[in-house]
N, C-alpha and C. Protein backbone atom coordinates (compact mmCIF):
# COMPACT_ATOMS: atom_id res chain seq x y z
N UNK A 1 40.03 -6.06 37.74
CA UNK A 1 39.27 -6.43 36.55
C UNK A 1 38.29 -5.33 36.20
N UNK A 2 37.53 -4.73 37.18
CA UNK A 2 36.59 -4.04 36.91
C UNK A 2 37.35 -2.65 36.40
N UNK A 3 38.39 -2.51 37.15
CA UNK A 3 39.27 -1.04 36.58
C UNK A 3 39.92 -0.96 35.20
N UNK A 4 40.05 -2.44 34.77
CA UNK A 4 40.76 -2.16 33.49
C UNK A 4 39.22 -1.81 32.54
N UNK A 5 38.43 -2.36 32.91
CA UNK A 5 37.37 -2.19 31.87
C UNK A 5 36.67 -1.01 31.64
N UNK A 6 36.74 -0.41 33.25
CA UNK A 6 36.63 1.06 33.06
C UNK A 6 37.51 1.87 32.33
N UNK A 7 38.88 1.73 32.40
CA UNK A 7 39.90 2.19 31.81
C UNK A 7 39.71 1.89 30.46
N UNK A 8 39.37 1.16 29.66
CA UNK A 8 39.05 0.38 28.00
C UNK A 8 37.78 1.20 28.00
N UNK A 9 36.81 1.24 28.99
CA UNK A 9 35.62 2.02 28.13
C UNK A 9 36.44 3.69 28.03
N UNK A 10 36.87 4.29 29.10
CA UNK A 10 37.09 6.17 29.38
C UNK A 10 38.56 6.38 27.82
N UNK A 11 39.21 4.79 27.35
CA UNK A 11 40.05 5.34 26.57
C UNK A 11 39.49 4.95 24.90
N UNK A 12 38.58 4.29 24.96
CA UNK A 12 37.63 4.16 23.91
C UNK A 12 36.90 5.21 23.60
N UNK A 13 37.08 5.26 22.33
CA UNK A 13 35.64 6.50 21.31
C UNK A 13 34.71 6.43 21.86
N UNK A 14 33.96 7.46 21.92
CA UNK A 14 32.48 7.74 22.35
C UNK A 14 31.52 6.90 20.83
N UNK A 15 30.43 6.80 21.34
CA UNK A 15 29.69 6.26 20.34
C UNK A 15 29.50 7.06 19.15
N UNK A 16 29.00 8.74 19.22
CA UNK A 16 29.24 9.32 18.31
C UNK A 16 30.61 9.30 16.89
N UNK A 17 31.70 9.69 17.68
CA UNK A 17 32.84 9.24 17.23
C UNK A 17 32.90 7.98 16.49
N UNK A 18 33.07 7.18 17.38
CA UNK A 18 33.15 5.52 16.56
C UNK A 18 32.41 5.84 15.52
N UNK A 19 30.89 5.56 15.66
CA UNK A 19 30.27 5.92 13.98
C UNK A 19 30.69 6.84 13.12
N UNK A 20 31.32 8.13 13.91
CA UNK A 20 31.57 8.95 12.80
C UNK A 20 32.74 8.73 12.23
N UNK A 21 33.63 7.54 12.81
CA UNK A 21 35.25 7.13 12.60
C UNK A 21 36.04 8.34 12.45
N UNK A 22 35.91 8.79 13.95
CA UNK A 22 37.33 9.97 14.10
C UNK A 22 37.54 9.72 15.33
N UNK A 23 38.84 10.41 15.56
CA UNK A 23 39.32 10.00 16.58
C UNK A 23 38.64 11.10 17.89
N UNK A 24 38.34 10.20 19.14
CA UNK A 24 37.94 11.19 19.97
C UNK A 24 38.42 11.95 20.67
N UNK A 25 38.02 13.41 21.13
CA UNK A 25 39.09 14.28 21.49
C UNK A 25 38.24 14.73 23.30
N UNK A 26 39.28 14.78 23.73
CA UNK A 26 39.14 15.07 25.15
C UNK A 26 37.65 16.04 25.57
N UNK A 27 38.21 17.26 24.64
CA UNK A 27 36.65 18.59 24.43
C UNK A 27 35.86 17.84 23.82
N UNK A 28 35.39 16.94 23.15
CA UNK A 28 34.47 16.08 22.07
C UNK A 28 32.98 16.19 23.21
N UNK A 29 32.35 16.90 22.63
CA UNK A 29 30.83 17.72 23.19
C UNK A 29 29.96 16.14 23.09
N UNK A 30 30.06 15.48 21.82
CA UNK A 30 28.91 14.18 22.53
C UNK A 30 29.60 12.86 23.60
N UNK A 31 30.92 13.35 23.89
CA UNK A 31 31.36 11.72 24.74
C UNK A 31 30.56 11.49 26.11
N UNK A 32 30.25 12.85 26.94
CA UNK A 32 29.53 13.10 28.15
C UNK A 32 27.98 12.39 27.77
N UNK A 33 27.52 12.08 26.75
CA UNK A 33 26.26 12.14 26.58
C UNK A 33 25.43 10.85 25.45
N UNK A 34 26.72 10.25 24.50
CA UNK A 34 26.97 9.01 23.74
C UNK A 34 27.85 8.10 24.68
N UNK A 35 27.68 7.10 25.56
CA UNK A 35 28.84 6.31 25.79
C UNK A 35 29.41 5.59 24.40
N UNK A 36 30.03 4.70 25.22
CA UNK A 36 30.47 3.78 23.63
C UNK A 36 29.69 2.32 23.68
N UNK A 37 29.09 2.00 24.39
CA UNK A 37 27.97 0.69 24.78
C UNK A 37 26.55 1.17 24.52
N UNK A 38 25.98 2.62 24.22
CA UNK A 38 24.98 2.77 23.12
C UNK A 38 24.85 3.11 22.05
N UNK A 39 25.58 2.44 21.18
CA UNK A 39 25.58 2.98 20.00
C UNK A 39 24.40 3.00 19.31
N UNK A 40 23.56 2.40 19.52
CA UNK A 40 22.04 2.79 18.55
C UNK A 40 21.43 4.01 19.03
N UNK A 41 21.81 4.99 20.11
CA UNK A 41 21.28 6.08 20.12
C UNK A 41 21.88 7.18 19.40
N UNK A 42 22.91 6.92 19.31
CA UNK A 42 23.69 8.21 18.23
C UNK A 42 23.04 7.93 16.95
N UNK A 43 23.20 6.37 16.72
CA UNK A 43 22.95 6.41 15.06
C UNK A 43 21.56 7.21 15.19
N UNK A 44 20.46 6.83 15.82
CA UNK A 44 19.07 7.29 15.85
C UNK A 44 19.27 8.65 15.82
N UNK A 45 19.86 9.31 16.08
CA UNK A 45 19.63 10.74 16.58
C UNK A 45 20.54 11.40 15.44
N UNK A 46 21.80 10.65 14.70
CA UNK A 46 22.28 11.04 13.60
C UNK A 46 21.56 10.89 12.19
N UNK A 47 20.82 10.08 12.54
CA UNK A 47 19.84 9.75 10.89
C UNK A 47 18.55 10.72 10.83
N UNK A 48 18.01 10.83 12.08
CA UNK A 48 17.14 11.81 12.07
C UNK A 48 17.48 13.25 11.97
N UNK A 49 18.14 13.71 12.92
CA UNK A 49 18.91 15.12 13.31
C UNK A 49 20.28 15.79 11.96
N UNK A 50 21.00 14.91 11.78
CA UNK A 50 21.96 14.83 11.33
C UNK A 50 22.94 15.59 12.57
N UNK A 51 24.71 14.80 12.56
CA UNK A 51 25.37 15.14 13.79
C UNK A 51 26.00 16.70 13.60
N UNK A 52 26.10 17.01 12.61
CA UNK A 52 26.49 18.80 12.33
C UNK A 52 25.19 19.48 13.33
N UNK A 53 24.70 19.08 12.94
CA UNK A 53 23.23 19.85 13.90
C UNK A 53 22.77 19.42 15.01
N UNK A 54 23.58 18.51 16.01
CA UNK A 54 23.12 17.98 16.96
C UNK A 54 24.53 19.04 17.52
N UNK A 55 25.43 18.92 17.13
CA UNK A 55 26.81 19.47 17.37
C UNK A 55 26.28 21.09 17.89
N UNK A 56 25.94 21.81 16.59
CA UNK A 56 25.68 23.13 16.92
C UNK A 56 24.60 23.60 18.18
N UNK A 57 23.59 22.53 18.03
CA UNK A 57 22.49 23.11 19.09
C UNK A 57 23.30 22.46 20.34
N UNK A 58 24.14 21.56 21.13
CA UNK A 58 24.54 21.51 22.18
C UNK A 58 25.84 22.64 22.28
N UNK A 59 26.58 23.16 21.28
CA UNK A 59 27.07 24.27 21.58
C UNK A 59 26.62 25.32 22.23
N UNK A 60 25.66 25.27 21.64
CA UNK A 60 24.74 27.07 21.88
C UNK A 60 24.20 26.75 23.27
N UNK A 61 23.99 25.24 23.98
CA UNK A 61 23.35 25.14 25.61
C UNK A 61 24.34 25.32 26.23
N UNK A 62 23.44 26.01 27.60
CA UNK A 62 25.10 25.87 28.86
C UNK A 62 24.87 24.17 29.07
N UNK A 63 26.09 24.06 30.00
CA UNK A 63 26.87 22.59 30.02
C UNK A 63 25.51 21.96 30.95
N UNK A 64 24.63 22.59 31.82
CA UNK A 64 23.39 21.37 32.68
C UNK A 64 22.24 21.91 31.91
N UNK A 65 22.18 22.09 30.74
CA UNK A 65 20.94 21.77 29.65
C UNK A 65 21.41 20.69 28.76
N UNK A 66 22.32 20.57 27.89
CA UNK A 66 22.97 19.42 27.54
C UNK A 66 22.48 18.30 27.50
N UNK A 67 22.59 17.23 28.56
CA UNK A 67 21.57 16.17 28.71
C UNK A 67 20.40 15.93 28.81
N UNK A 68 19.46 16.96 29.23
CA UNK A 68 18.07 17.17 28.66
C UNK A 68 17.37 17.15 27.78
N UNK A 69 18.63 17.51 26.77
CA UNK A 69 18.48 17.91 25.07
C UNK A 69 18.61 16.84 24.47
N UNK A 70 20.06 15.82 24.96
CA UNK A 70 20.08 15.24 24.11
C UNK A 70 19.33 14.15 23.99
N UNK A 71 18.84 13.60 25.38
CA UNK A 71 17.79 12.94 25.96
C UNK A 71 16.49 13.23 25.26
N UNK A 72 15.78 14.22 25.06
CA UNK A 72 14.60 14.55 24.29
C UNK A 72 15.39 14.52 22.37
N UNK A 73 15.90 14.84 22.21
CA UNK A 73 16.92 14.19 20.81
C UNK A 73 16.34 12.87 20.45
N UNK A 74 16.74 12.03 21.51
CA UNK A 74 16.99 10.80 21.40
C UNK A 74 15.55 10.14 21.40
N UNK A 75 14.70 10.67 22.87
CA UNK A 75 13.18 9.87 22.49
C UNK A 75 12.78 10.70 21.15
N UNK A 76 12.73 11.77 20.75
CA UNK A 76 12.11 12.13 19.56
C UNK A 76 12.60 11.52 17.82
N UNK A 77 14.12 10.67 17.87
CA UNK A 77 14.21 10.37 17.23
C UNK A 77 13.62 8.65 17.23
N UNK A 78 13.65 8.41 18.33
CA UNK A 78 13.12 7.10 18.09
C UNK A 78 11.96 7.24 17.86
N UNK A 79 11.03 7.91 18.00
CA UNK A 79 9.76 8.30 17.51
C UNK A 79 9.38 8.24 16.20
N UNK A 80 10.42 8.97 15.90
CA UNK A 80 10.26 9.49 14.55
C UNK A 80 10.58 8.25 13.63
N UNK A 81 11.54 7.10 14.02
CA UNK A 81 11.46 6.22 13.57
C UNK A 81 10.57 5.52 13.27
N UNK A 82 9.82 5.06 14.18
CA UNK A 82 8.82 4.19 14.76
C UNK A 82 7.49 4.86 13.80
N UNK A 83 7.31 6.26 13.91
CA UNK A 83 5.92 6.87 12.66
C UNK A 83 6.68 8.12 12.07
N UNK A 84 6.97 7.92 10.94
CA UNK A 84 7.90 8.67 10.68
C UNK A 84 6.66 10.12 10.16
N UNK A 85 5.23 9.99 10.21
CA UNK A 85 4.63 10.87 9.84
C UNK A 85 4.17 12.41 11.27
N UNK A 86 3.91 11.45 12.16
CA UNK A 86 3.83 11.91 13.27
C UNK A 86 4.64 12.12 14.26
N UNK A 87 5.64 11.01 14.12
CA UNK A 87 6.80 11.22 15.66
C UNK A 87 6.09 10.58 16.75
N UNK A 88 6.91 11.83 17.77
CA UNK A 88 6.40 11.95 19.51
C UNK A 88 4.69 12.50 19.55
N UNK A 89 4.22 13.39 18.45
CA UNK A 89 3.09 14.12 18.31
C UNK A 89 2.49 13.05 18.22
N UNK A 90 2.15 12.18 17.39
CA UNK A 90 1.18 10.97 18.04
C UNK A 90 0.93 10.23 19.20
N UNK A 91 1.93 9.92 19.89
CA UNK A 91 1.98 9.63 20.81
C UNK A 91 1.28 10.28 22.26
N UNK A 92 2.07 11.97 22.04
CA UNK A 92 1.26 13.39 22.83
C UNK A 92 -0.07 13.11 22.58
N UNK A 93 -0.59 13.12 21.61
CA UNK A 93 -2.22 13.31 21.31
C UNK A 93 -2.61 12.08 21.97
N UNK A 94 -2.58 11.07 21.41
CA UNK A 94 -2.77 9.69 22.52
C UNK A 94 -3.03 9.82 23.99
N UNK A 95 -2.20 10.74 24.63
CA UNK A 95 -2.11 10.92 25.86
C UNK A 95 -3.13 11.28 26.35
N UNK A 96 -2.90 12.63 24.84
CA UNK A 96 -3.87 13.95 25.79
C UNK A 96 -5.22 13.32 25.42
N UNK A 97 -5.76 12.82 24.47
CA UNK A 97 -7.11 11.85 24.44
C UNK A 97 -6.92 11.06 25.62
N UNK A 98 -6.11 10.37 25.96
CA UNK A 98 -7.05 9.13 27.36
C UNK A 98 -6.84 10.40 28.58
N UNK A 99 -6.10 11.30 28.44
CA UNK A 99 -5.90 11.93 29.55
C UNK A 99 -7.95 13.07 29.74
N UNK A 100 -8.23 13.39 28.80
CA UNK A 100 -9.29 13.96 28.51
C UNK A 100 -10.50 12.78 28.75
N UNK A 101 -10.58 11.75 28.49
CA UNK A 101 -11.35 10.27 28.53
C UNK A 101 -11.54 10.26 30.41
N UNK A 102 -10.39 10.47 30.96
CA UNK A 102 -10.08 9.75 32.35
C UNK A 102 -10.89 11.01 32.80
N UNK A 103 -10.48 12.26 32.43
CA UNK A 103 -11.16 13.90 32.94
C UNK A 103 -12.56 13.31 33.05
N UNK A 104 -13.40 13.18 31.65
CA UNK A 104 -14.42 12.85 31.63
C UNK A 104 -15.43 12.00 32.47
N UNK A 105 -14.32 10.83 32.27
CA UNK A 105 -15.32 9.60 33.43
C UNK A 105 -14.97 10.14 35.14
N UNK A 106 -14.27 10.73 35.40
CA UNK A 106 -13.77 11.46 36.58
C UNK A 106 -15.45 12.24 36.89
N UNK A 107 -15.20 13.09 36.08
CA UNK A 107 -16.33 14.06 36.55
C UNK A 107 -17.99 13.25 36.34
N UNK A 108 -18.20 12.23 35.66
CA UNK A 108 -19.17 11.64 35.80
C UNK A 108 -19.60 10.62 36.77
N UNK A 109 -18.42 10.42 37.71
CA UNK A 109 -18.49 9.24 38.83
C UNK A 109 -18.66 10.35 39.68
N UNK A 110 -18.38 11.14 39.99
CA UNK A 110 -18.75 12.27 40.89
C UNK A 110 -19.98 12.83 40.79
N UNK A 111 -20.87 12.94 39.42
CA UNK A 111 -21.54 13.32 39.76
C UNK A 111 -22.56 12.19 39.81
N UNK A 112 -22.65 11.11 39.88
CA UNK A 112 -23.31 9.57 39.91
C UNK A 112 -23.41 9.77 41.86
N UNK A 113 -21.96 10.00 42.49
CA UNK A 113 -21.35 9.90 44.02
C UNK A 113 -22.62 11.09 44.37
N UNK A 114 -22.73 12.34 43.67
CA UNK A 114 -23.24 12.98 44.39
C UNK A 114 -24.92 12.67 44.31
N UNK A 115 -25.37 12.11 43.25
CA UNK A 115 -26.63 11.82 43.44
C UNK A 115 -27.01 10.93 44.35
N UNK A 116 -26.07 9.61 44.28
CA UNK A 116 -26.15 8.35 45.57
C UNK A 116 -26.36 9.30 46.63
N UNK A 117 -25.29 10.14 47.19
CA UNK A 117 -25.26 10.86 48.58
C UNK A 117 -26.65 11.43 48.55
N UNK A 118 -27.02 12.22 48.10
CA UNK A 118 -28.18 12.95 48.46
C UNK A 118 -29.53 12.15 48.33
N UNK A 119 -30.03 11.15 47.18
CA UNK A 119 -30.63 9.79 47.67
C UNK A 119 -30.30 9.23 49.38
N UNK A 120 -29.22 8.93 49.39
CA UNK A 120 -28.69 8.03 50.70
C UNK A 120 -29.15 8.97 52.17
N UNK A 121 -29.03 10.64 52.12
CA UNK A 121 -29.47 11.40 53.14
C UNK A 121 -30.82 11.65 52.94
N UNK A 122 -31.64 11.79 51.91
CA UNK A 122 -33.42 11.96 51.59
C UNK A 122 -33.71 10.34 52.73
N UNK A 123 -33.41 9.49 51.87
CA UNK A 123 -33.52 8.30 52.63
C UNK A 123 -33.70 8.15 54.20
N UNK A 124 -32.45 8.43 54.37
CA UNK A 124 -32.09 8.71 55.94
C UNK A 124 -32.85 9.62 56.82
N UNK A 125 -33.41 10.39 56.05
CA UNK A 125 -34.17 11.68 56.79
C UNK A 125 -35.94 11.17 56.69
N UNK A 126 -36.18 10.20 55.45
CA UNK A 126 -37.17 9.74 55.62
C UNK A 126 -37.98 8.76 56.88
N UNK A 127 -36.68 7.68 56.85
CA UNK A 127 -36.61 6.87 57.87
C UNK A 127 -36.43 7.26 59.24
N UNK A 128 -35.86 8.24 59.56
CA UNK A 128 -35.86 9.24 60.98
C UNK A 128 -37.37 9.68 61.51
N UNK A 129 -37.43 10.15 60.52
CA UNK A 129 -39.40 10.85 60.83
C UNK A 129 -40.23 9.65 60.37
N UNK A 130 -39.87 8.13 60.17
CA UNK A 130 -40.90 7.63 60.19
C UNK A 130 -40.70 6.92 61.58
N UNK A 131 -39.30 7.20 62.03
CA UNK A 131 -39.35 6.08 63.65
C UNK A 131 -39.89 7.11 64.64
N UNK A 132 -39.19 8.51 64.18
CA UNK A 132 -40.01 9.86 65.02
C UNK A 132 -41.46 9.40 65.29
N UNK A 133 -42.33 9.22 64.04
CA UNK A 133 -43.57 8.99 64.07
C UNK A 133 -44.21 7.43 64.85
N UNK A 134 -43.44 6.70 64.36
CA UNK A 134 -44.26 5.61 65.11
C UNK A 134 -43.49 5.40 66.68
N UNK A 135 -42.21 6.14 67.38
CA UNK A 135 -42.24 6.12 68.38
C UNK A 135 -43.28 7.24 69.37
N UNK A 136 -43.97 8.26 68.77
CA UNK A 136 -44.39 9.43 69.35
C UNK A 136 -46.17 8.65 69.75
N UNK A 137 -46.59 7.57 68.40
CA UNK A 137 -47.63 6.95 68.47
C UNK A 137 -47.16 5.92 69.99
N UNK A 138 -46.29 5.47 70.42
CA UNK A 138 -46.22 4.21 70.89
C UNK A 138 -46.00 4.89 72.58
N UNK A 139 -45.25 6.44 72.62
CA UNK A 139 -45.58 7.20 73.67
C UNK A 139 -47.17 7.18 73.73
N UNK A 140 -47.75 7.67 72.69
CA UNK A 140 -49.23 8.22 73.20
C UNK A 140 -50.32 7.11 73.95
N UNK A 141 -49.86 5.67 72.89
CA UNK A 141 -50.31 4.21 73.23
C UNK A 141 -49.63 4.35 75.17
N UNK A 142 -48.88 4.42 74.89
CA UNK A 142 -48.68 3.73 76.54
C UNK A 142 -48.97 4.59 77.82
N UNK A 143 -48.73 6.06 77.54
CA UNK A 143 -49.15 7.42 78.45
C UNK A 143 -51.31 6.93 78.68
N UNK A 144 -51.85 6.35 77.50
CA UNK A 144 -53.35 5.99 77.82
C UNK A 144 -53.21 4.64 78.60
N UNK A 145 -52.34 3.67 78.72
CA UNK A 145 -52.59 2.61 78.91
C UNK A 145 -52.24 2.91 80.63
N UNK A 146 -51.35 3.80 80.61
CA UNK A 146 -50.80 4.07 82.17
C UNK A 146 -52.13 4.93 83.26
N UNK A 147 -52.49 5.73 82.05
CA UNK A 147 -53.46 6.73 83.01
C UNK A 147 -54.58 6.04 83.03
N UNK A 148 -55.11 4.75 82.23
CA UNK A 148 -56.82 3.76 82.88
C UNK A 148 -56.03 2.85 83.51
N UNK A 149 -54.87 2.56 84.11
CA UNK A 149 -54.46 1.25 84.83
C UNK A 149 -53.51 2.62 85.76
N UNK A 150 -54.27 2.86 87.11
CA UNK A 150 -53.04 3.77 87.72
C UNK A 150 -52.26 3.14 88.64
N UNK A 151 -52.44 1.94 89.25
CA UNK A 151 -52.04 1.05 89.43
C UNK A 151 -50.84 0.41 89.14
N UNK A 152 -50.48 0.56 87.69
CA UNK A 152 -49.31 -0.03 86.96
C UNK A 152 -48.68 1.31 86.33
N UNK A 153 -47.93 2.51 87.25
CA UNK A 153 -47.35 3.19 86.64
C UNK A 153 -45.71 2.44 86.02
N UNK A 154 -45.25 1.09 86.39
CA UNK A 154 -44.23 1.00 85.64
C UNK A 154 -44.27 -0.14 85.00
N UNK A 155 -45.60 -0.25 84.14
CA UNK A 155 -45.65 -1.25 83.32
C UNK A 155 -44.48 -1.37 82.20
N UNK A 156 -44.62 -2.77 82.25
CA UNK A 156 -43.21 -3.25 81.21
C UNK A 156 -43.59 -5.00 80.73
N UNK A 157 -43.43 -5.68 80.05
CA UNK A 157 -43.52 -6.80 79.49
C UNK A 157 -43.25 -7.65 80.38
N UNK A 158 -41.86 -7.93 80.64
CA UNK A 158 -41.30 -8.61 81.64
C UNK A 158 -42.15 -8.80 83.16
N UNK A 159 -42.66 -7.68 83.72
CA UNK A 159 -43.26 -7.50 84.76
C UNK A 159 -44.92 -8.02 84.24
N UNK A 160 -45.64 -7.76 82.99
CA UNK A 160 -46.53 -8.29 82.75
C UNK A 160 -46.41 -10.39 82.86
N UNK A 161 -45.38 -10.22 82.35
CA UNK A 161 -45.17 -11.68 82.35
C UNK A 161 -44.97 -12.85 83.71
N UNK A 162 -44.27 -11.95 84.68
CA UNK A 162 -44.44 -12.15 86.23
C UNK A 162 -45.52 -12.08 86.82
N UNK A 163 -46.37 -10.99 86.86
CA UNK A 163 -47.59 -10.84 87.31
C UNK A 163 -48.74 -11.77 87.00
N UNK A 164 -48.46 -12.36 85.79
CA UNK A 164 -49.49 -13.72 84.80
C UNK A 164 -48.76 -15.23 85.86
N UNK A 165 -47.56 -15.10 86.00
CA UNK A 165 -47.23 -16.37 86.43
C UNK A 165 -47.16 -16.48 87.98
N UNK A 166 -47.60 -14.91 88.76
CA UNK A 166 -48.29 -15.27 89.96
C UNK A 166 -49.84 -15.90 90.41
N UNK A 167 -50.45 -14.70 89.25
CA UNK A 167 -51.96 -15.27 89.24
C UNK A 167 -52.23 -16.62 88.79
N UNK A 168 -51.36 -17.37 87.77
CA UNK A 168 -51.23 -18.88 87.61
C UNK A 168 -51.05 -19.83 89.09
N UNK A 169 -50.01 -19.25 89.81
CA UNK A 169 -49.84 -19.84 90.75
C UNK A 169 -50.38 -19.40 91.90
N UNK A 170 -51.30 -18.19 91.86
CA UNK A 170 -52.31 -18.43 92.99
C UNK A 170 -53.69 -19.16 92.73
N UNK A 171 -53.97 -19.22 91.49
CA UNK A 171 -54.82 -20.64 90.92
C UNK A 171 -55.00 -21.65 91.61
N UNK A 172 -53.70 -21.93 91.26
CA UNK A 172 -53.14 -23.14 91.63
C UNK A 172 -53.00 -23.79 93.03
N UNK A 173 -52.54 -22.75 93.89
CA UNK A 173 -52.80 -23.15 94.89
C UNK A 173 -54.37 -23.17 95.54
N UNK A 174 -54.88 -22.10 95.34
CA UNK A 174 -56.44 -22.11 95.58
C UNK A 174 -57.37 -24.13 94.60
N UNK A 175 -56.44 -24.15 94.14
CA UNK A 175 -57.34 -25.31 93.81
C UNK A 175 -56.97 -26.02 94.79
N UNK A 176 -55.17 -26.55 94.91
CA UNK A 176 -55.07 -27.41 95.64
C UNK A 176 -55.75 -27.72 96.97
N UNK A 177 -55.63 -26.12 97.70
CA UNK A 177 -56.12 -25.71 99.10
C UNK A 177 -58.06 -26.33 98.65
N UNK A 178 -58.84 -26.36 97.85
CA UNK A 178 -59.78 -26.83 97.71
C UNK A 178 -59.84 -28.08 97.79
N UNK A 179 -59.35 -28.85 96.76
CA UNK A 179 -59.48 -29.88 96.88
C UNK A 179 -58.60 -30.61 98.34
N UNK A 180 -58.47 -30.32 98.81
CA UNK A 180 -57.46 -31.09 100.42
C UNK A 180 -58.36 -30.22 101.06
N UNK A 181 -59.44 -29.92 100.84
CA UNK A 181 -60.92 -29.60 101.84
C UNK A 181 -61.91 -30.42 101.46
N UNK A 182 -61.78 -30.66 100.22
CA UNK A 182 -62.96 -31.88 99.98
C UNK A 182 -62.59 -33.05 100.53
N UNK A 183 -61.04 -33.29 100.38
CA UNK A 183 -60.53 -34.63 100.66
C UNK A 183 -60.78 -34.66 102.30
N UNK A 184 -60.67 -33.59 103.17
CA UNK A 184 -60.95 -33.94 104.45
C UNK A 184 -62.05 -33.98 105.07
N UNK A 185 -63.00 -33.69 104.16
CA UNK A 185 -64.76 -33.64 104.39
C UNK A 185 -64.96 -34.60 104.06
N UNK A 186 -64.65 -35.51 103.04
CA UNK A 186 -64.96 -36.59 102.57
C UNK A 186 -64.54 -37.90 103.44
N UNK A 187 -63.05 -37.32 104.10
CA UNK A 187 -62.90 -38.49 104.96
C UNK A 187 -63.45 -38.55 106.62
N UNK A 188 -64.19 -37.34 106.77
CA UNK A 188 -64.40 -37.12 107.99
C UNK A 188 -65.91 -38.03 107.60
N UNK A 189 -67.15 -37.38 106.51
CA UNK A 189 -68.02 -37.79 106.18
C UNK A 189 -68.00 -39.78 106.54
N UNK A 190 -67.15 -40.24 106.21
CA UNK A 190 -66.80 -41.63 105.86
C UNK A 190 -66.39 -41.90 107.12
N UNK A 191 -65.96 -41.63 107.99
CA UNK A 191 -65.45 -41.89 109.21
C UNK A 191 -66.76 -42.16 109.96
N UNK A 192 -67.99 -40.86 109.82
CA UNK A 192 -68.79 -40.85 110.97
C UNK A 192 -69.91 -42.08 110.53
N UNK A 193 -70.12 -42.26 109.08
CA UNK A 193 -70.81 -43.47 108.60
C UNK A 193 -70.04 -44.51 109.27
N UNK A 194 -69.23 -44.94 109.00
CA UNK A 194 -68.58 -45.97 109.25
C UNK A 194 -68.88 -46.44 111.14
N UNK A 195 -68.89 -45.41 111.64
CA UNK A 195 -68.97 -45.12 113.49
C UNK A 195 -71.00 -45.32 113.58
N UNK A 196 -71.62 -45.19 112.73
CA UNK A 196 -73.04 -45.19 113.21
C UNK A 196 -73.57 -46.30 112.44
N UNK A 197 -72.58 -47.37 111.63
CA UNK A 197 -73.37 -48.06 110.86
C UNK A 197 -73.27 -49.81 112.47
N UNK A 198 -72.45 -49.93 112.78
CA UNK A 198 -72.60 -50.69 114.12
C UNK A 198 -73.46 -50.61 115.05
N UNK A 199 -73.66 -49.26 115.33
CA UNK A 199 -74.69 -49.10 116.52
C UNK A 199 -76.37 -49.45 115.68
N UNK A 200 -76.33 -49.15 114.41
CA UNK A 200 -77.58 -49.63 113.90
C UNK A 200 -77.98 -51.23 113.77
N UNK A 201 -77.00 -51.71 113.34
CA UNK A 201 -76.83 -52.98 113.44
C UNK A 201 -77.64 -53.90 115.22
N UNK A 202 -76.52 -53.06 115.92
CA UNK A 202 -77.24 -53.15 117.11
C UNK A 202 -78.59 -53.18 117.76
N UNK A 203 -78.78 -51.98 116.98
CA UNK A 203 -80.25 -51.72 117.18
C UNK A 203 -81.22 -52.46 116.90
N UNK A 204 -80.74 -52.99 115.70
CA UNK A 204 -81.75 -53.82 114.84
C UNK A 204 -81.68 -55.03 116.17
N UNK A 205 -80.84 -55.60 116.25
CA UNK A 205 -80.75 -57.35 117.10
C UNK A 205 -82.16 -57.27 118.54
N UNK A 206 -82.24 -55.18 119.13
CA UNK A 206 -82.90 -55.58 119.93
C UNK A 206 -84.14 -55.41 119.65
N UNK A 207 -85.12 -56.73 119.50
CA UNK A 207 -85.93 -56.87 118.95
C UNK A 207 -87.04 -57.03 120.20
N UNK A 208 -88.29 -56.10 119.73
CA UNK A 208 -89.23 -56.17 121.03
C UNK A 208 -89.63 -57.48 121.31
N UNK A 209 -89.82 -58.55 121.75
CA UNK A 209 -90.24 -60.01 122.18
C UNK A 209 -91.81 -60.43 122.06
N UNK A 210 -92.11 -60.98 121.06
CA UNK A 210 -93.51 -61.45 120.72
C UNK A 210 -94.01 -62.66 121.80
N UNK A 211 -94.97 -62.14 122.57
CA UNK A 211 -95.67 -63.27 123.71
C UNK A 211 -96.92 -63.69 123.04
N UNK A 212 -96.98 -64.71 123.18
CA UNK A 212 -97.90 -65.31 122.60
C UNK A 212 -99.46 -65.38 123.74
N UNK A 213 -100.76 -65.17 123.01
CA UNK A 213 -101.91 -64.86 123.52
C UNK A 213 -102.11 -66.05 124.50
């Protein structure tokens, strides 16, 4: 199926031909380049060009310029259709304007990029020498704090914070250890009252004996 149809298109007129109603000939310079299933490109290129003159200028090309030609033929005639004042040249200019537009905004985002960058490193170089600066202050702060406390050459937060929650808890115990000295003075105190308040008692009962005159 597919071979006969190939065979019906290769023994069929070229499109040129057909429109021009002659018969096609084997040498026939547009069959390579008109099939017979586009026929609206011949007509286009015959109404614009006329085919005597499409004929002569593919004569005068060698045989692999040919389709290049007739190809640019063909978009230039549809062009020419489409604005018959301008053609393809309107179209070119079109180009070359957004192509000149795109140049433009090109080179203005670059130079937008290069101002950000050099903002973004001023910045960066600002902020460097200001941590330079307040770390060189926070050396000088702690080199004084080390040399009046020589004692604490490896002071650190953490270790400040340990050292607070020993002295809490030697407090602490110093109270307890206090008070469980009062508590045993107090009960010793109470013990020895308690031991001398009988013998007074005693004392009292012996009473010197009143004789009468």
């Amino acid at each position: 199926m597919a071979s006969s149809s190939s065979s019906s298109l290769t023994n069929s007129p070229c499109a040129a031909c057909k429109f021009l109603r002659r018969k096609c000939q084997p040498e026939c310079v547009f069959a390579p380049y008109f099939p017979p299933d586009q026929p609206q490109k011949f007509a286009n290129v015959h109404k614009v060009f006329g085919a005597s003159n499409v004929t002569k200028l593919l004569n005068e090309l060698h045989p692999h310029q040919r389709e290049d030609a007739v190809n640019s033929l063909a978009y230039e005639a549809d062009m020419r259709l489409r604005d018959p004042v301008y053609g393809c040249v309107g179209v070119i200019s079109l180009l070359q304007h957004q192509l000149r537009q795109l140049q433009m905004d090109l080179t203005y985002a670059k130079s937008e990029l290069s101002k950000y960058q050099n903002h973004g490193l001023l910045a960066a170089a600002a902020a460097a020498a200001t941590i330079h600066h307040h770390n060189h202050q926070i050396n000088l702060i702690g080199g004084m704090n080390l040399s009046s406390r020589p004692d604490q050459h490896h002071y650190h937060p953490h270790h400040q914070q340990q050292l607070m929650r020993r002295r809490s808890l030697d407090v602490a115990n110093n109270y307890d250890a206090s008070n469980s000295s009062l508590l045993v003075a107090a009960g010793t105190m109470n013990a020895q009252f308690q031991h001398q308040q009988p013998r007074a008692a005693a004392g009292d009962d012996r009473r010197t004996p009143i004789h009468p005159s």
